[in-house]
C-alpha atoms as a PDB file:
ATOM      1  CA  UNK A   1    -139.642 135.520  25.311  1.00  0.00           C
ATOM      2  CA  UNK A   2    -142.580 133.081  24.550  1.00  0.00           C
ATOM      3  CA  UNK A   3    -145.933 134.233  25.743  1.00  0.00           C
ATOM      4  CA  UNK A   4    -149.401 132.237  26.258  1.00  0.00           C
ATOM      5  CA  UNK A   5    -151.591 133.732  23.258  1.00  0.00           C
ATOM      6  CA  UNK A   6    -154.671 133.705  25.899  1.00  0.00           C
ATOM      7  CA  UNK A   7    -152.651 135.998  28.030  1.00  0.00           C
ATOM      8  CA  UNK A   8    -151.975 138.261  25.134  1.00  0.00           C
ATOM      9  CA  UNK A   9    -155.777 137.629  23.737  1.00  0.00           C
ATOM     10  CA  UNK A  10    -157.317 138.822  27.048  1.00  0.00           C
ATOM     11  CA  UNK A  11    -154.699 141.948  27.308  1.00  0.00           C
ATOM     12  CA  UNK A  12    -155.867 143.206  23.570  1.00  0.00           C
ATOM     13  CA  UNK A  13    -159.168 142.030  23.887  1.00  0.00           C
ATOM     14  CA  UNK A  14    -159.809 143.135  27.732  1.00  0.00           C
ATOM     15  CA  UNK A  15    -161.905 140.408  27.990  1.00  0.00           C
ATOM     16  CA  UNK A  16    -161.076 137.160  30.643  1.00  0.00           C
ATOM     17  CA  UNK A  17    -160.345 134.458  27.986  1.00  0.00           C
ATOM     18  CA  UNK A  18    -161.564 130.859  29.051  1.00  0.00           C
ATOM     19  CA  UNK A  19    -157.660 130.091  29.251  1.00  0.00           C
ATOM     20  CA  UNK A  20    -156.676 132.363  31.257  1.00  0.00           C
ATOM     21  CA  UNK A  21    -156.703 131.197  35.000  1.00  0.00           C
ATOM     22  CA  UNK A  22    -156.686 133.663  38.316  1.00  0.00           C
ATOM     23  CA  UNK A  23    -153.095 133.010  38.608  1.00  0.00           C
ATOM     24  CA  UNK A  24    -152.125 134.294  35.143  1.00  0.00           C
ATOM     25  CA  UNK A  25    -153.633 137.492  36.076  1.00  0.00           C
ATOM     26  CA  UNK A  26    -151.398 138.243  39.015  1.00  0.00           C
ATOM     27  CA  UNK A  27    -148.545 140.997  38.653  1.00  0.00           C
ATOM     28  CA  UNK A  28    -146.130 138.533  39.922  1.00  0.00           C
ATOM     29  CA  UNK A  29    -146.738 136.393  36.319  1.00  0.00           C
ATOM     30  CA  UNK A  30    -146.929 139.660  34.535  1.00  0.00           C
ATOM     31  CA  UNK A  31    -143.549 141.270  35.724  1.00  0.00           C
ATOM     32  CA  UNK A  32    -141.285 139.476  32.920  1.00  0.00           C
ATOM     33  CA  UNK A  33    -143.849 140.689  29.971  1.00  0.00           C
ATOM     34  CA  UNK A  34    -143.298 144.423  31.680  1.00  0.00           C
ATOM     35  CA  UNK A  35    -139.504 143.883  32.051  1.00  0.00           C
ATOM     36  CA  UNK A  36    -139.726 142.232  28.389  1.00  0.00           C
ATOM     37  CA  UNK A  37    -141.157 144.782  26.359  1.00  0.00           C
ATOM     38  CA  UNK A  38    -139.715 147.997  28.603  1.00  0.00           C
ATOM     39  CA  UNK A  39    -136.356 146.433  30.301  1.00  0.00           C
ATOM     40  CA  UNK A  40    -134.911 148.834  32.992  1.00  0.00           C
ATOM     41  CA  UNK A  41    -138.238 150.234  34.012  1.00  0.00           C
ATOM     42  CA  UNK A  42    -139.013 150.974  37.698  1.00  0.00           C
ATOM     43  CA  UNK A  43    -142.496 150.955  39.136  1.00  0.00           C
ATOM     44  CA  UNK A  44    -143.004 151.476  43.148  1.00  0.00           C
ATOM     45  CA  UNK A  45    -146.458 149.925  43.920  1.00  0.00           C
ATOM     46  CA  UNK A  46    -149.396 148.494  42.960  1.00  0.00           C
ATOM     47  CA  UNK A  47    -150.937 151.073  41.796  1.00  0.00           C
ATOM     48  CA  UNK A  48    -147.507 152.047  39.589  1.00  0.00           C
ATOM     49  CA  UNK A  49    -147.649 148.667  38.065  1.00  0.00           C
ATOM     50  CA  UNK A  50    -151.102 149.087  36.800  1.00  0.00           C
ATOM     51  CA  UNK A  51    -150.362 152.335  35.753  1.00  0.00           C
ATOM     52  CA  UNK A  52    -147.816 150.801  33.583  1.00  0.00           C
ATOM     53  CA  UNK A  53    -149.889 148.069  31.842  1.00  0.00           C
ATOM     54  CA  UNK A  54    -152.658 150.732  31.149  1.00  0.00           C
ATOM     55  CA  UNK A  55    -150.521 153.418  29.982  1.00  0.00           C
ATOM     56  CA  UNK A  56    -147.471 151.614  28.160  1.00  0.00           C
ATOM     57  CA  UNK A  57    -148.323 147.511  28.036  1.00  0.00           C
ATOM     58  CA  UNK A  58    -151.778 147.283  26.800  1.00  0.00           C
ATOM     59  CA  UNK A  59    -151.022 149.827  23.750  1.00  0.00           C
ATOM     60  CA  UNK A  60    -148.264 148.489  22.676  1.00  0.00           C
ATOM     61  CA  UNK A  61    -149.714 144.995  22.894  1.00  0.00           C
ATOM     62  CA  UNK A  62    -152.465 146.116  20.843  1.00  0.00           C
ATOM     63  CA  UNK A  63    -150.729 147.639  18.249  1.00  0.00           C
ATOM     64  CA  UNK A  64    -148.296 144.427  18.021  1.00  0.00           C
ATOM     65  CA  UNK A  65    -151.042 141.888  17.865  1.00  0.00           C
ATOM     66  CA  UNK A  66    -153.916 143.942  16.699  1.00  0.00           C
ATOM     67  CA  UNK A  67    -154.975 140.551  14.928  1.00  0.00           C
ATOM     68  CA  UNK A  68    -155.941 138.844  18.136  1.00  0.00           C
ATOM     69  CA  UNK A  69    -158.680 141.476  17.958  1.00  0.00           C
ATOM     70  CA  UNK A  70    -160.883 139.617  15.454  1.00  0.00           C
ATOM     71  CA  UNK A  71    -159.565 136.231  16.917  1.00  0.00           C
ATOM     72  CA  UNK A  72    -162.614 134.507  18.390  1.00  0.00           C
ATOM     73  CA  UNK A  73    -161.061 132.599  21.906  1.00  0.00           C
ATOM     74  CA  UNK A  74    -162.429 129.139  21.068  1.00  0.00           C
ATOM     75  CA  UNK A  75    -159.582 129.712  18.084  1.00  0.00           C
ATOM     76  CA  UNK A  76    -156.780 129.854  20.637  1.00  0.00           C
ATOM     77  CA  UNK A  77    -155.461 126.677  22.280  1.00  0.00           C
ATOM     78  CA  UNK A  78    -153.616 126.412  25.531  1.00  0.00           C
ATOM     79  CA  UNK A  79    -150.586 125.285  23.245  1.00  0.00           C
ATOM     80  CA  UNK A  80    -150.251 128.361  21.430  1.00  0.00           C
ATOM     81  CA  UNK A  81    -147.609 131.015  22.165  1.00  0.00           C
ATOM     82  CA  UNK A  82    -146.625 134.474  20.891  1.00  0.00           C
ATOM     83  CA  UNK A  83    -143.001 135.901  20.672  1.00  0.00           C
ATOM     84  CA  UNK A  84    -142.438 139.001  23.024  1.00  0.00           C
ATOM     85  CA  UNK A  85    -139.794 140.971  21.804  1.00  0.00           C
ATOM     86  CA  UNK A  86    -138.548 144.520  23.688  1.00  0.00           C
ATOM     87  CA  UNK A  87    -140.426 147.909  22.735  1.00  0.00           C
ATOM     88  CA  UNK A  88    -138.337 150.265  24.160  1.00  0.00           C
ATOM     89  CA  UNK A  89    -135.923 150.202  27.553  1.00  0.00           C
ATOM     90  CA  UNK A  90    -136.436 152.414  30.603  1.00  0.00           C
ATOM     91  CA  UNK A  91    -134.163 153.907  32.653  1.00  0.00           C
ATOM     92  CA  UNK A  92    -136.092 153.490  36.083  1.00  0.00           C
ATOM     93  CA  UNK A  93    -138.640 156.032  36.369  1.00  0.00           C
ATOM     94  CA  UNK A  94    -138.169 157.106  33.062  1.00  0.00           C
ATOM     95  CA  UNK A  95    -141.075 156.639  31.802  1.00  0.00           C
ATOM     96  CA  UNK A  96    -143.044 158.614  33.826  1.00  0.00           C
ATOM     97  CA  UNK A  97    -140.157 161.543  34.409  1.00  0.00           C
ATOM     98  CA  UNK A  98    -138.982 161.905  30.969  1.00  0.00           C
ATOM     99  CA  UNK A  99    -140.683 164.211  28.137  1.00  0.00           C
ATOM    100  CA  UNK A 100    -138.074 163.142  25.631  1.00  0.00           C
ATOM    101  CA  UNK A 101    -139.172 159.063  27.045  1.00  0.00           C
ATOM    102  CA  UNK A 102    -142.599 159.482  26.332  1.00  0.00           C
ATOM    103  CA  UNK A 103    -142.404 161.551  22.686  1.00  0.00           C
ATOM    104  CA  UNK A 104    -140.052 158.873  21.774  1.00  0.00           C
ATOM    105  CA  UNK A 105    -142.653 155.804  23.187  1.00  0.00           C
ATOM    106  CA  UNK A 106    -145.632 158.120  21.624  1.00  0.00           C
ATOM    107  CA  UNK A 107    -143.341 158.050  17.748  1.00  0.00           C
ATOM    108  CA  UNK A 108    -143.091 154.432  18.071  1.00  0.00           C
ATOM    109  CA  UNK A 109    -146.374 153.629  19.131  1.00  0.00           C
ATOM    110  CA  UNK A 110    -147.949 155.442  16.027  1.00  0.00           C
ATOM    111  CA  UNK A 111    -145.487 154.226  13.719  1.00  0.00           C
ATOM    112  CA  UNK A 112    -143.800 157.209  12.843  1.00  0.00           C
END
């Protein structure tokens, strides 16, 4: 899945790139970079979908494009993607219910 690198830049960064419009920040345009990077995962509410991009979205997108970091945003254009690829699937709930889950998304996310 293709991804707009402002999107990406203002997830790392946490910083509103000039880019990035109102609408790009809406869960409904964030669901398929979720479903992407953890396919099969279940949220019930709002409150579960931020939960997800704080606790399983945001680290992994830093750790995969830790670069955009020292990116300035004048360097990205509204042309320029990034490849998504899946971090690890979720049966449902999963993430949240499962110790073995979570040790498993903790290995990965340190590189072990």
């Amino acid at each position: 899945m293709q991804c707009n690198k402002a999107v990406i830049w203002w997830l790392v960064n946490d910083k509103t790139h000039p880019l990035v419009t109102e609408k790009d920040q809406v869960i409904e345009n964030l669901m398929p970079l979720v479903s992407k990077l953890f396919p099969g995962i279940n949220y019930f509410s709002i409150s579960g979908f931020h939960n997800i991009m704080h606790t399983c979205v945001i680290p992994v997108l830093k750790k995969r494009f830790f670069e955009l970091q020292s990116v300035s945003p004048e360097a990205i254009t509204a042309e320029d993607k990034v490849d998504i690829e899946e971090f690890l699937p979720s049966a449902g709930y999963e993430w949240q219910d499962s110790s073995e889950w979570q040790a498993k998304f903790s290995q990965l996310l340190s590189g072990a």
